[in-house]
N, C-alpha and C. Protein backbone atom coordinates (compact mmCIF):
# COMPACT_ATOMS: atom_id res chain seq x y z
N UNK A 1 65.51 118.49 79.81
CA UNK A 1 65.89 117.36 80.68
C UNK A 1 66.30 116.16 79.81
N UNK A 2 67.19 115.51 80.40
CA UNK A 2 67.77 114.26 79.25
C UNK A 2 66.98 113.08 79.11
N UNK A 3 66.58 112.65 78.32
CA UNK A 3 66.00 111.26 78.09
C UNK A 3 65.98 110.20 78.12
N UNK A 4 66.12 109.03 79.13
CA UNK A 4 66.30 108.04 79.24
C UNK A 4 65.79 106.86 78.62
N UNK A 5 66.23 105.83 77.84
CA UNK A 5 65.15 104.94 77.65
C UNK A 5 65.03 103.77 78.32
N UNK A 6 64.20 103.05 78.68
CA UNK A 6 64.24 102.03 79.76
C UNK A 6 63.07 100.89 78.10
N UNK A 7 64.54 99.84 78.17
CA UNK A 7 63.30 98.31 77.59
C UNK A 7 63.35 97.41 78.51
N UNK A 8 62.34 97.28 79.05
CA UNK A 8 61.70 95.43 79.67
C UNK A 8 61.85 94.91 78.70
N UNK A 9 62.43 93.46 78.66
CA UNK A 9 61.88 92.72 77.94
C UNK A 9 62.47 90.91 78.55
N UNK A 10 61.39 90.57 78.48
CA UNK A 10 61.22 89.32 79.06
C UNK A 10 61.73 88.41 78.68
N UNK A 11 62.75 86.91 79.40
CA UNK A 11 63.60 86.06 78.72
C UNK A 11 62.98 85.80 77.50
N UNK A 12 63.48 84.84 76.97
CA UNK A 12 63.01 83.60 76.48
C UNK A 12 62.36 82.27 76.65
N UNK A 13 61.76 81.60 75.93
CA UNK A 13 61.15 80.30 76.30
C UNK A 13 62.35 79.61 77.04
N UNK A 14 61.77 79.28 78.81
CA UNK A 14 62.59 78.15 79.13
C UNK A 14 61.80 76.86 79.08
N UNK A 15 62.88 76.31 79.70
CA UNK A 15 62.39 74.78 79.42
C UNK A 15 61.09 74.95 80.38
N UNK A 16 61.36 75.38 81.67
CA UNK A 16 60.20 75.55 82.60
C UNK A 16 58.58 75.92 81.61
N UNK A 17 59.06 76.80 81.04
CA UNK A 17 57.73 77.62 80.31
C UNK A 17 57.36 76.73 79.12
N UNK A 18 57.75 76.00 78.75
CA UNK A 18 57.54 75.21 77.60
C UNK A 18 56.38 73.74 78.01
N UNK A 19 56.77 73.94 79.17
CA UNK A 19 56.05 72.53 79.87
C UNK A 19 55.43 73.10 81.30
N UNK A 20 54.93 74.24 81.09
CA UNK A 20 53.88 74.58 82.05
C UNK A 20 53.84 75.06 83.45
N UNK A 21 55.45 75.39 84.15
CA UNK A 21 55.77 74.98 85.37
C UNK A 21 55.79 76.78 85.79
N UNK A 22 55.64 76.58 86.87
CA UNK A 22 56.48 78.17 87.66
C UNK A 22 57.91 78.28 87.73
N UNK A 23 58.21 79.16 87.33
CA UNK A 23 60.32 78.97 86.92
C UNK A 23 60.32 79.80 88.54
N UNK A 24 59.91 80.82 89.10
CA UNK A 24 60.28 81.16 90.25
C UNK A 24 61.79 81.04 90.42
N UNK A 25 62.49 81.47 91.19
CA UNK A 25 63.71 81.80 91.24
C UNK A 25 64.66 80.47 90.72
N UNK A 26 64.09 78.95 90.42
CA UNK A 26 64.58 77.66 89.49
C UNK A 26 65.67 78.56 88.60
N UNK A 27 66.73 77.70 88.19
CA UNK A 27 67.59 78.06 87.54
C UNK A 27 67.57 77.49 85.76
N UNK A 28 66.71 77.01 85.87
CA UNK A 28 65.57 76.67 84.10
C UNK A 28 66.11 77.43 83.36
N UNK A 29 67.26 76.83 82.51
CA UNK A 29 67.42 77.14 81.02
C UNK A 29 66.43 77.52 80.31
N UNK A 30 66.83 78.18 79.13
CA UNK A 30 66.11 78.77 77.78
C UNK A 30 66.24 76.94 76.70
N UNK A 31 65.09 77.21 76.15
CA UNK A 31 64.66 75.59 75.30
C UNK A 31 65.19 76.19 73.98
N UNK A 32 65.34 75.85 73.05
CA UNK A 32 65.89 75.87 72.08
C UNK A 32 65.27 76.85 71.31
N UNK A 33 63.69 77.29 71.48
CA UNK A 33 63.16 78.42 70.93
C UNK A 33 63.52 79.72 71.54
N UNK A 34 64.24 79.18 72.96
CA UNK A 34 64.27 80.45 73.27
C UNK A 34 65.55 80.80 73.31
N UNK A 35 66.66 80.51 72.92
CA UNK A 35 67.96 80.81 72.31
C UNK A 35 67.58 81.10 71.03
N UNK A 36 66.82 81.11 69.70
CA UNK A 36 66.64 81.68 68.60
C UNK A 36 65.94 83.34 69.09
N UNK A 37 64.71 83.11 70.18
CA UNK A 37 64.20 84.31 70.35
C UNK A 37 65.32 84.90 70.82
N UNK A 38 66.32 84.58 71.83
CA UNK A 38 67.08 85.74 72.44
C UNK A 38 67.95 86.46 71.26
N UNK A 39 68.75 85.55 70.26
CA UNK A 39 69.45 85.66 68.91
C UNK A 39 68.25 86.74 68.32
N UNK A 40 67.12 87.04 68.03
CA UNK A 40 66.42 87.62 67.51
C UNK A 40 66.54 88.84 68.07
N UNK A 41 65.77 88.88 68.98
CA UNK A 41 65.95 90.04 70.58
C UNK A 41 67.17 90.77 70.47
N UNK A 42 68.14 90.32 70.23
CA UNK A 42 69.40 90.84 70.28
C UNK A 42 69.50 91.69 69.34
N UNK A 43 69.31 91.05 68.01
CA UNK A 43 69.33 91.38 66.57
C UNK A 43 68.80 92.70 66.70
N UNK A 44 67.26 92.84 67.36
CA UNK A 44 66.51 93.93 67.12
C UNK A 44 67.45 95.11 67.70
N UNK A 45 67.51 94.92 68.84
CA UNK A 45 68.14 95.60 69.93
C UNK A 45 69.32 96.50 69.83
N UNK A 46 69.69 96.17 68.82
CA UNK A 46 71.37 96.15 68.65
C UNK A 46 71.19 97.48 67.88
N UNK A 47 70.27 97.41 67.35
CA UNK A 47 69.84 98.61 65.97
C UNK A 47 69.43 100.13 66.92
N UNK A 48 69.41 99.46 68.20
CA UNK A 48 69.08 100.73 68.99
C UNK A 48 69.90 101.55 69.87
N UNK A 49 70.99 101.65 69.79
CA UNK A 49 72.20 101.74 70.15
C UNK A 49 72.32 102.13 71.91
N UNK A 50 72.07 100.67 72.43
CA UNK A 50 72.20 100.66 73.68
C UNK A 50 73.43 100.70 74.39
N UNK A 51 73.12 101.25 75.60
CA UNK A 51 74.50 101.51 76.55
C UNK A 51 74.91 100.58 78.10
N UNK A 52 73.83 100.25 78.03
CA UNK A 52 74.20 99.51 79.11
C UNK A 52 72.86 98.45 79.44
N UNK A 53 73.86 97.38 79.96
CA UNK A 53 72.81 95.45 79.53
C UNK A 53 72.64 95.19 81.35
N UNK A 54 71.38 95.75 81.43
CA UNK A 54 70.98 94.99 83.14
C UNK A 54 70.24 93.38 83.08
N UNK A 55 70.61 92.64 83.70
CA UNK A 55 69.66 91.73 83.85
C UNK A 55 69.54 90.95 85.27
N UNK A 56 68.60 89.70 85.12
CA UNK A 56 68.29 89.04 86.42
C UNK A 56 69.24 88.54 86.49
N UNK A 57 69.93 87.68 87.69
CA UNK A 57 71.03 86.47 87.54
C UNK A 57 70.33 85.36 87.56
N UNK A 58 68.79 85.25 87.37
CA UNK A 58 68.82 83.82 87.12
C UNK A 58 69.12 83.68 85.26
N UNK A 59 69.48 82.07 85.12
CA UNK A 59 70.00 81.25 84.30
C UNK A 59 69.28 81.65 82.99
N UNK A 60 67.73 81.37 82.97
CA UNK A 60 67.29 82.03 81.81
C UNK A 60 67.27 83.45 81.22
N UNK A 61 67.46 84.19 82.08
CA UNK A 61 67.64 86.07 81.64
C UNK A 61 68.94 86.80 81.36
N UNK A 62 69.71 85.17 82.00
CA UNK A 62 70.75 85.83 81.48
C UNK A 62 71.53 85.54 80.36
N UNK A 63 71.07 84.03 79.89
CA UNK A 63 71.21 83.42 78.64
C UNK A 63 70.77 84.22 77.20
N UNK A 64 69.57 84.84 77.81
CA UNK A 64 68.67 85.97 76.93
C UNK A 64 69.64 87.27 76.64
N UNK A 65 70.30 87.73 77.59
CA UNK A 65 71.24 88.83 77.49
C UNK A 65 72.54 88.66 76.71
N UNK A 66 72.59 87.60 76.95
CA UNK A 66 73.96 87.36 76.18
C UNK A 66 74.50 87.54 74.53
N UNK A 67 73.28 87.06 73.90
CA UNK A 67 73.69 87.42 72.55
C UNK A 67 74.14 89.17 72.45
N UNK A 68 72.52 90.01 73.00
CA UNK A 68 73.34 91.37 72.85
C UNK A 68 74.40 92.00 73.07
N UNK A 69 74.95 91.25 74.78
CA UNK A 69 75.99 91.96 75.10
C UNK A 69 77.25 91.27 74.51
N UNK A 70 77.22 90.01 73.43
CA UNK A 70 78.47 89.86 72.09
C UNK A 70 78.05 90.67 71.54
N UNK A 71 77.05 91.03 71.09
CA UNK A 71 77.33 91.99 69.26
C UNK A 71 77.43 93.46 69.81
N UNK A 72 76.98 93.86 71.43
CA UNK A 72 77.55 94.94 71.66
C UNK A 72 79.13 95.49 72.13
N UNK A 73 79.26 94.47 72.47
CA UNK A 73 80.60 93.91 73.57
C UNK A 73 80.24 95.08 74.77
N UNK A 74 79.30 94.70 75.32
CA UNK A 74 78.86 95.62 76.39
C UNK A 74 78.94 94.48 77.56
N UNK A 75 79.32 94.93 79.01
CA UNK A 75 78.92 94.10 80.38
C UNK A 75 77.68 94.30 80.49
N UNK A 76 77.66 92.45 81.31
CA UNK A 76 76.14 92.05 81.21
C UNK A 76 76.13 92.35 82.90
N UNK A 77 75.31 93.21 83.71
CA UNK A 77 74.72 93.22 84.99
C UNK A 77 73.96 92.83 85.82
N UNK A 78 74.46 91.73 86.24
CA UNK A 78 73.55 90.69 86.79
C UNK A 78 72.93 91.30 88.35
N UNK A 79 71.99 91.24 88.78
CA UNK A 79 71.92 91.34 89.76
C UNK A 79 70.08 90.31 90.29
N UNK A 80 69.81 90.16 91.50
CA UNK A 80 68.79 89.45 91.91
C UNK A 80 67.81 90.40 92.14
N UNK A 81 67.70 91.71 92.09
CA UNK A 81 66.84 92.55 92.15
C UNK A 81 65.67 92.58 91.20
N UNK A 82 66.13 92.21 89.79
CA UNK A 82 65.10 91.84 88.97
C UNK A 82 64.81 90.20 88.57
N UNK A 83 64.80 89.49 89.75
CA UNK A 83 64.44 88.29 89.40
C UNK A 83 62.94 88.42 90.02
N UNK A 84 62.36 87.11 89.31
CA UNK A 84 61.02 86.73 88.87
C UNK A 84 60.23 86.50 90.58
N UNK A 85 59.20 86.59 91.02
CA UNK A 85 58.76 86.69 92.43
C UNK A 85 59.01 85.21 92.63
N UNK A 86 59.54 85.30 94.16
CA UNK A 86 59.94 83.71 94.92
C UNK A 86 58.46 83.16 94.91
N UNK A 87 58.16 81.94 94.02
CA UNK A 87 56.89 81.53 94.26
C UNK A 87 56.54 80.13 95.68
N UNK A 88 58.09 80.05 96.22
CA UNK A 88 57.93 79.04 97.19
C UNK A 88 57.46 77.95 96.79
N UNK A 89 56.65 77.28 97.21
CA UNK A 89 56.10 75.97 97.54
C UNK A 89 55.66 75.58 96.04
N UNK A 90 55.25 76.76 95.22
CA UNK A 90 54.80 76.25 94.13
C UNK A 90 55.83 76.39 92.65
N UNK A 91 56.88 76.38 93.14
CA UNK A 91 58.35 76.54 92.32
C UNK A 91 58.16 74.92 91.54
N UNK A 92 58.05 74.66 90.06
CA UNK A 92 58.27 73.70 89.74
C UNK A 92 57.11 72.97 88.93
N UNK A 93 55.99 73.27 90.18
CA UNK A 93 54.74 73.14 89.86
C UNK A 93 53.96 73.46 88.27
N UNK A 94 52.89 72.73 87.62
CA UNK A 94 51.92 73.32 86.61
C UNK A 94 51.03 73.85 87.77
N UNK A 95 50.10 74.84 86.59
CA UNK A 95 49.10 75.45 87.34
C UNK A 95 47.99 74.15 87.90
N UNK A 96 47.91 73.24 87.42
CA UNK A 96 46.62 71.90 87.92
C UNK A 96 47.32 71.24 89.23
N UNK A 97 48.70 71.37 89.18
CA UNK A 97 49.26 70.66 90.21
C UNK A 97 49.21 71.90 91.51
N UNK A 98 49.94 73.17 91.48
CA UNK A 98 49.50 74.03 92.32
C UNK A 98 48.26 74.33 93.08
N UNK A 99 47.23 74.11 92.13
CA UNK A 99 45.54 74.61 92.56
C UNK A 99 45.16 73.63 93.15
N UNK A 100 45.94 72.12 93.31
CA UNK A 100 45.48 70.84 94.13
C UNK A 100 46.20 70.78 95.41
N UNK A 101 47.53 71.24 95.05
CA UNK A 101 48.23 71.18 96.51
C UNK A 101 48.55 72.18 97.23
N UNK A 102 48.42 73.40 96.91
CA UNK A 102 48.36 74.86 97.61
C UNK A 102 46.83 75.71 97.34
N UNK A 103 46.13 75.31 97.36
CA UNK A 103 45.06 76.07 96.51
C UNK A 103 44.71 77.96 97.05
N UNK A 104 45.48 77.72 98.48
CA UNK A 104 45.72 79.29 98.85
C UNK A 104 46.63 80.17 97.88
N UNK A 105 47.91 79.12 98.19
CA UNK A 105 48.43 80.32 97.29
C UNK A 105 48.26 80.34 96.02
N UNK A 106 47.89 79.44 94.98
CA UNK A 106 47.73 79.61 94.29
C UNK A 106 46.61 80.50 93.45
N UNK A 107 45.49 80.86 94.04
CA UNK A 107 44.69 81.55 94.25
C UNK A 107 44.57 82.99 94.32
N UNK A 108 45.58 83.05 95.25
CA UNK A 108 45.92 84.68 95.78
C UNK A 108 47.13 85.03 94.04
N UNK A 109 47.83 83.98 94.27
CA UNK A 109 48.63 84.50 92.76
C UNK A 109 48.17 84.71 91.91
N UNK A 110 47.09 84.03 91.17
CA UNK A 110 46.64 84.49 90.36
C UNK A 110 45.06 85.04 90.52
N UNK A 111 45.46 85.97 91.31
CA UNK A 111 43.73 86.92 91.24
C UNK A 111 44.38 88.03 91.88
N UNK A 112 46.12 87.98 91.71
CA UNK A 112 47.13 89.11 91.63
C UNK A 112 46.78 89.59 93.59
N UNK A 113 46.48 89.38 94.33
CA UNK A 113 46.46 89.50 95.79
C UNK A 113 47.94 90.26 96.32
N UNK A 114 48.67 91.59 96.51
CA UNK A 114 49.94 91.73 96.41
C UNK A 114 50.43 91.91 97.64
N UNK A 115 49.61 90.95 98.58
CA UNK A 115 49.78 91.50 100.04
C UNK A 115 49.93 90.08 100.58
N UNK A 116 49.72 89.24 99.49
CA UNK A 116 49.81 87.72 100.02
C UNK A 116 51.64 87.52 99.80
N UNK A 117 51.75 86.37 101.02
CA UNK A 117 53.18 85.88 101.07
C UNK A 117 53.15 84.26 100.64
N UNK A 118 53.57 83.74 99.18
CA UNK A 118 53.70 82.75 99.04
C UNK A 118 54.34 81.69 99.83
N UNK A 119 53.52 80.67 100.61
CA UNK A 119 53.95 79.72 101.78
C UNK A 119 55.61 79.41 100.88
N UNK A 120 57.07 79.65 101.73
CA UNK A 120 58.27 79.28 101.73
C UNK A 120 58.95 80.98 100.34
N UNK A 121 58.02 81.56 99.97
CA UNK A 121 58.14 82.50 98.90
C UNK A 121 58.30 83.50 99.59
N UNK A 122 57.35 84.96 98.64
CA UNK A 122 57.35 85.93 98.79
C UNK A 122 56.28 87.00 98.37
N UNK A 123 55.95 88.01 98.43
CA UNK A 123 54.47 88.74 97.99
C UNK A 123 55.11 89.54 96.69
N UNK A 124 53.90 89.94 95.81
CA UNK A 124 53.92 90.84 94.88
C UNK A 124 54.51 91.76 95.47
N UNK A 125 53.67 92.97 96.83
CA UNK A 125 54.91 93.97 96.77
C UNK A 125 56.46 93.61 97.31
N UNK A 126 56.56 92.17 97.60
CA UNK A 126 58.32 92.16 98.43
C UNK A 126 58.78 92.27 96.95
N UNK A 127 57.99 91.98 95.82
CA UNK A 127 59.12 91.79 94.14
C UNK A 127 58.26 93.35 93.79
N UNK A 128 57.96 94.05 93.80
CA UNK A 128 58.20 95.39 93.64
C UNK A 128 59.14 96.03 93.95
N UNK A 129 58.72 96.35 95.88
CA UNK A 129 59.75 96.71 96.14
C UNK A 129 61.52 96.83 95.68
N UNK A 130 61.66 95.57 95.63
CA UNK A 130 63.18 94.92 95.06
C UNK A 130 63.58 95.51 93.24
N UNK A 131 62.58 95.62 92.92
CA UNK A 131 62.79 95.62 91.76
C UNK A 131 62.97 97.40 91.36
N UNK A 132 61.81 98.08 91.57
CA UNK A 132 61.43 99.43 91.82
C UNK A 132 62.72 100.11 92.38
N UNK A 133 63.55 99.50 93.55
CA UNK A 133 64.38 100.32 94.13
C UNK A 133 65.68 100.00 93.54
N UNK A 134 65.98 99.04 92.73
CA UNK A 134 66.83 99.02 91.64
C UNK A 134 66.72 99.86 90.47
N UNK A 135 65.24 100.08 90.30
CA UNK A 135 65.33 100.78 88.54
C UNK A 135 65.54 102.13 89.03
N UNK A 136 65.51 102.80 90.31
CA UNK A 136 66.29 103.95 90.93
C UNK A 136 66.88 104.26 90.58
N UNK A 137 67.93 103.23 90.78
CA UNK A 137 69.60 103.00 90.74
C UNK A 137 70.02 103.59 89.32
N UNK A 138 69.31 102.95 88.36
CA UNK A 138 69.37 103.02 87.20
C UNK A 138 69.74 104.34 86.59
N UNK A 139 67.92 104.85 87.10
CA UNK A 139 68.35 106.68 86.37
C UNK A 139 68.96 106.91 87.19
N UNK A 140 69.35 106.57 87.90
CA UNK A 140 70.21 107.57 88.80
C UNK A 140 72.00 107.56 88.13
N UNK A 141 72.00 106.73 88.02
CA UNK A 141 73.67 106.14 87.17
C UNK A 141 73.20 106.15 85.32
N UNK A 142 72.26 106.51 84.90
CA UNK A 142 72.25 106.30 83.75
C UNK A 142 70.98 107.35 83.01
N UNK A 143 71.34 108.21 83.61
CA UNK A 143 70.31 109.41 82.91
C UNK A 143 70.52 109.66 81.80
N UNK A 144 69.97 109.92 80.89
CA UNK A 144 70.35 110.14 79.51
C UNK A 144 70.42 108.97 78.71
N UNK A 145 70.64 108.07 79.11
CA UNK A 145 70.94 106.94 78.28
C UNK A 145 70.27 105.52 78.00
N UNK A 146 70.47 104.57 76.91
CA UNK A 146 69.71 103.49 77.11
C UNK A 146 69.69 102.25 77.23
N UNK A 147 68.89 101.94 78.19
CA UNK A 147 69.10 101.03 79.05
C UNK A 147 68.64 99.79 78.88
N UNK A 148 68.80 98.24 78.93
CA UNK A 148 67.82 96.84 78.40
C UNK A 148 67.58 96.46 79.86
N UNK A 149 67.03 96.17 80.19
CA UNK A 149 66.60 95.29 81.74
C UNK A 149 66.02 93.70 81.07
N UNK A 150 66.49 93.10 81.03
CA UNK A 150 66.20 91.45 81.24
C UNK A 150 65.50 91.14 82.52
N UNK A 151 64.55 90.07 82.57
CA UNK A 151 63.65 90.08 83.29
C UNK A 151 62.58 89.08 82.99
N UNK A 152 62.03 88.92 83.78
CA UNK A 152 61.08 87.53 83.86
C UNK A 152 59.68 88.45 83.65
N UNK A 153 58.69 87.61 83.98
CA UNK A 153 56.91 88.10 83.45
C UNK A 153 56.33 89.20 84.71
N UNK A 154 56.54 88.30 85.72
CA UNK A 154 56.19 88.88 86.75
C UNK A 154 56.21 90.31 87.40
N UNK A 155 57.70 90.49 87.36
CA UNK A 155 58.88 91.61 87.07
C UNK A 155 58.47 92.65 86.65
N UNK A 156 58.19 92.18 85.00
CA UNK A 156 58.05 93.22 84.05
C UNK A 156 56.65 93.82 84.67
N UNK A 157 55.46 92.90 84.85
CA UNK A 157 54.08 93.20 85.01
C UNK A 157 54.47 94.74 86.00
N UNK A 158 54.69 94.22 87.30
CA UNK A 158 55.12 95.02 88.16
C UNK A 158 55.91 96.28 88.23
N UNK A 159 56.84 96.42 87.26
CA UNK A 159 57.59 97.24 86.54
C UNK A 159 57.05 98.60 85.69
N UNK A 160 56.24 97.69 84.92
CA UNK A 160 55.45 98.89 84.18
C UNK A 160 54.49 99.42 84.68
N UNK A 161 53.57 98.80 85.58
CA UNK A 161 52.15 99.14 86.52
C UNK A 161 52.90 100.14 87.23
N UNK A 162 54.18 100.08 87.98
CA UNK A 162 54.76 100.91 88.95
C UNK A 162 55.01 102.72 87.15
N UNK A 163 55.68 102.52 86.48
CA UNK A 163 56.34 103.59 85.16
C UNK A 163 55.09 103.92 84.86
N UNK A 164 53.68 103.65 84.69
CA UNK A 164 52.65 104.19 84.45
C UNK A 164 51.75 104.84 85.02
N UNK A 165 52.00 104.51 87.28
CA UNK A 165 51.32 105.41 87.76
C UNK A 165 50.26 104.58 88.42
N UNK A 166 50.27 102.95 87.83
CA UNK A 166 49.03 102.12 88.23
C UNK A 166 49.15 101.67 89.86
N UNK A 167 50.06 101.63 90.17
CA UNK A 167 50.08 100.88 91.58
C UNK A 167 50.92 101.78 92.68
N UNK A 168 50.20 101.98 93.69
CA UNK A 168 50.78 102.41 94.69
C UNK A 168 50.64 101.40 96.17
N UNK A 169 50.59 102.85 97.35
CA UNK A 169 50.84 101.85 99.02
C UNK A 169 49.77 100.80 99.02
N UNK A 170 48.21 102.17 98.71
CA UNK A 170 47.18 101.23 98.90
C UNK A 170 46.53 100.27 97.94
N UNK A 171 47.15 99.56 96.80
CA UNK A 171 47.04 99.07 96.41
C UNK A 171 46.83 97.02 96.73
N UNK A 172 45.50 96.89 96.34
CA UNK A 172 45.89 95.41 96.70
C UNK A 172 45.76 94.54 95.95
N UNK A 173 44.90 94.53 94.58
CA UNK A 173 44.86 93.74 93.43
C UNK A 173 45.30 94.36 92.52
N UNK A 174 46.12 93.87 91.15
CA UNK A 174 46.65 94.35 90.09
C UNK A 174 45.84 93.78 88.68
N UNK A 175 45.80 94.52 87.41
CA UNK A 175 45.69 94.06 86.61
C UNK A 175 46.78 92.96 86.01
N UNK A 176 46.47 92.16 85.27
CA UNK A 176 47.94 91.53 85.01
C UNK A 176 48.25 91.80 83.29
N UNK A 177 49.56 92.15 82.97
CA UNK A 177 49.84 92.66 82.06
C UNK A 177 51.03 91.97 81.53
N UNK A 178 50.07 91.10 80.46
CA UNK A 178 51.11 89.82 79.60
C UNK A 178 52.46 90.33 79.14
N UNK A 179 53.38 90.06 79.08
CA UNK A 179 54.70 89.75 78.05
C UNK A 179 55.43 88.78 77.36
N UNK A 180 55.12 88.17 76.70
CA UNK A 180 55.44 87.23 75.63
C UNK A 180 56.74 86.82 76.00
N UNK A 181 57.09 86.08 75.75
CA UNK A 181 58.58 85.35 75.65
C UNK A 181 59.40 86.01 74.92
N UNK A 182 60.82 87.25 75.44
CA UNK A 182 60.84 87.84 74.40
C UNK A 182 60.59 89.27 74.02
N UNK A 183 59.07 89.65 74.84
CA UNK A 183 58.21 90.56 74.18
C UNK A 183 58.84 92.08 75.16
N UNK A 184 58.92 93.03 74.19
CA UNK A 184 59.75 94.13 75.19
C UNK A 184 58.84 95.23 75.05
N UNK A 185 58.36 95.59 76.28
CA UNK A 185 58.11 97.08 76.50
C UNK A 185 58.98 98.40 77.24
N UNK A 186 58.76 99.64 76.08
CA UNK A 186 59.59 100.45 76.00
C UNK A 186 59.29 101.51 76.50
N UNK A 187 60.00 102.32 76.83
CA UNK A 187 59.54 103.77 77.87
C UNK A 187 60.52 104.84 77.72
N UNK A 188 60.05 106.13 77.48
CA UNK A 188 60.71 107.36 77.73
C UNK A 188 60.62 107.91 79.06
N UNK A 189 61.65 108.33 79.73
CA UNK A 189 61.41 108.68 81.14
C UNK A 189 62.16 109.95 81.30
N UNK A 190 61.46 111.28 81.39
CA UNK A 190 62.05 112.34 81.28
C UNK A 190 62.10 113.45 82.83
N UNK A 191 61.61 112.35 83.27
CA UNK A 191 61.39 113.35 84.58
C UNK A 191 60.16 112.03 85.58
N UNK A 192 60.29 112.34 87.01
CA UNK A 192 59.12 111.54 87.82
C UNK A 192 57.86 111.25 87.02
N UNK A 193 57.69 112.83 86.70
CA UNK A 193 56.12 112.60 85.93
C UNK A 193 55.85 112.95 84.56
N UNK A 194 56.95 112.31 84.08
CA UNK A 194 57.05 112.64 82.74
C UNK A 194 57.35 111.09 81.76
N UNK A 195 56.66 110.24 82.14
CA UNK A 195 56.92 108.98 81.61
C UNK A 195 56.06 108.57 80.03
N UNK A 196 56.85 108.62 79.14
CA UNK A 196 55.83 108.01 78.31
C UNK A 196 56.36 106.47 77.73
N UNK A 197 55.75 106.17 77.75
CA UNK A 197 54.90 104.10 77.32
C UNK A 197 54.81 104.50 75.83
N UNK A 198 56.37 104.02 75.06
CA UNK A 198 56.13 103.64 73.64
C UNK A 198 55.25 102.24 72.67
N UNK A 199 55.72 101.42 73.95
CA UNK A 199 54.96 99.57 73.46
C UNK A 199 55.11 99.30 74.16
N UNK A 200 54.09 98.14 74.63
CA UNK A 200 53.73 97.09 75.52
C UNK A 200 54.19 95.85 74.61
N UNK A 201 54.60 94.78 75.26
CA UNK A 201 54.77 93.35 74.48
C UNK A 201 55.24 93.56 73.35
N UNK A 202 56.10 94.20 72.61
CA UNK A 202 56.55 94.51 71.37
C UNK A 202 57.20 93.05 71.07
N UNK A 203 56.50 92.27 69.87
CA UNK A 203 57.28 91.21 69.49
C UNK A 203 57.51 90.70 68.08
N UNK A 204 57.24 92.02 67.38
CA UNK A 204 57.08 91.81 65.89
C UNK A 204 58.66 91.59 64.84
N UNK A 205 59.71 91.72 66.42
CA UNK A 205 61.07 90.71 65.56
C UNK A 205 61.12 89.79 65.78
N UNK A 206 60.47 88.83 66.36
CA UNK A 206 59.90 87.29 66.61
C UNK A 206 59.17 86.89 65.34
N UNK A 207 58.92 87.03 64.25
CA UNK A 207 57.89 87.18 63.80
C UNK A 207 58.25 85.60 62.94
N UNK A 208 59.73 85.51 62.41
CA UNK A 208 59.85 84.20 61.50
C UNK A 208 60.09 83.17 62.67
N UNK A 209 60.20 83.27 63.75
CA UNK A 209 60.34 82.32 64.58
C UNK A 209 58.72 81.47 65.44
N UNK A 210 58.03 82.73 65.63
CA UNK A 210 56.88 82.08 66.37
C UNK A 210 55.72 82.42 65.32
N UNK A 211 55.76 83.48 64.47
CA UNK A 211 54.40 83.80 63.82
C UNK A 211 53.76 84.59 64.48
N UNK A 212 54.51 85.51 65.55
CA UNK A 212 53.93 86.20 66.61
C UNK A 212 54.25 87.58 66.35
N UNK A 213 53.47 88.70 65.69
CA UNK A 213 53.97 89.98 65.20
C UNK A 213 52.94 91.22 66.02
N UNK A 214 52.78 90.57 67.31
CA UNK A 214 52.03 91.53 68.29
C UNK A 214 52.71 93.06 68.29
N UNK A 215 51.91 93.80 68.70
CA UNK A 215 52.28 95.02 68.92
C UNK A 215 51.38 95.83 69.74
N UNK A 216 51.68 96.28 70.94
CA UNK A 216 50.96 97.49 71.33
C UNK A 216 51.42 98.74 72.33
N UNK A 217 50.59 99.48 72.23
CA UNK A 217 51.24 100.77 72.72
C UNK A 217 49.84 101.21 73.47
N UNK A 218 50.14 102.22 74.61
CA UNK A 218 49.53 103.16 75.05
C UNK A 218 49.16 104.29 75.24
């Protein structure tokens, strides 16, 4: 059976993330570290001879995509399927400002609740769903081949919990599963149940930029 490879890997520092806020579907540029990380990201990437550049259409993921798809001269694929969960009301927000003026939702978000609907937002599974039935699409148009998905934190969390088997219908709390600014986890996908998890958060080509040479696998 042919081998697909699927990388998550998460924008770059935006300005949002630099100063504490929920980027939620916000159209928040990448800060100046995070145009070196994407330049980095790219760098790595490039060595892996990818075929095709998916990403979110929001502003930061796709700023992130861009260096690769110059040094590949590959099209960049924007679509809203892998954007970051609508956090509604708390779009903009730090976490001290959220927990004072929504303290529901903020609450349910982070103690991962995936059945909660962020007041003016959306729930963990409505950004599964969306996301999950895109990466379909994917093997389905791209069997054999390998693939970058750009993508926000949230996304990714959801993404890989779904490629590992962790989350299903009855599911209602999630573990939450960091990705660095940057940080890409990688996957062989050879079949439904044939998935293997090369790295989690892989960010050890970041390494002259942040001092950040994480690595892990499962």
């Amino acid at each position: 059976m042919p081998v697909t490879k699927i990388y998550l890997v998460r924008h770059g520092q935006s300005a949002g993330n630099a100063e504490g806020r929920f980027g939620g579907h916000s159209p928040t540029p990448l800060s100046d570290l995070g145009f070196q990380q994407a330049k980095l990201t790219a760098q790595a990437l490039a060595k892996e001879k990818i075929e095709a550049i998916y990403t979110s259409d929001l502003l930061r993921a796709v700023q992130t995509a861009e260096p690769l798809a110059e040094l590949l001269d590959l099209p960049i694929i924007k679509t809203p399927a892998f954007r970051e969960r609508h956090v509604g009301v708390l779009e903009g927000l730090t976490f001290d400002e959220s927990k004072e003026s929504f303290p529901k939702d903020y609450y349910a978000l982070v103690n991962r609740n995936i059945h909660h609907v962020i007041t003016k937002g959306e729930s963990y599974r409505h950004l599964l769903r969306r996301a999950t039935g895109e990466l379909r699409e994917i093997f389905r148009i791209h069997e054999g081949e390998k693939v970058v998905i750009f993508s926000h934190t949230g996304a990714i969390c959801f993404l890989t919990l779904h490629l590992i088997g962790a989350i299903n219908r009855y599911t209602k709390q999630t573990p939450w599963l960091v990705t660095s600014n940057c940080g890409i986890n990688r996957f062989e996908v050879r079949g439904r149940n044939n998935i293997r998890v090369l790295a989690v958060n892989d960010t050890r080509h970041l390494y002259q930029t942040t001092g950040n040479d994480s690595f892990g696998a499962l």
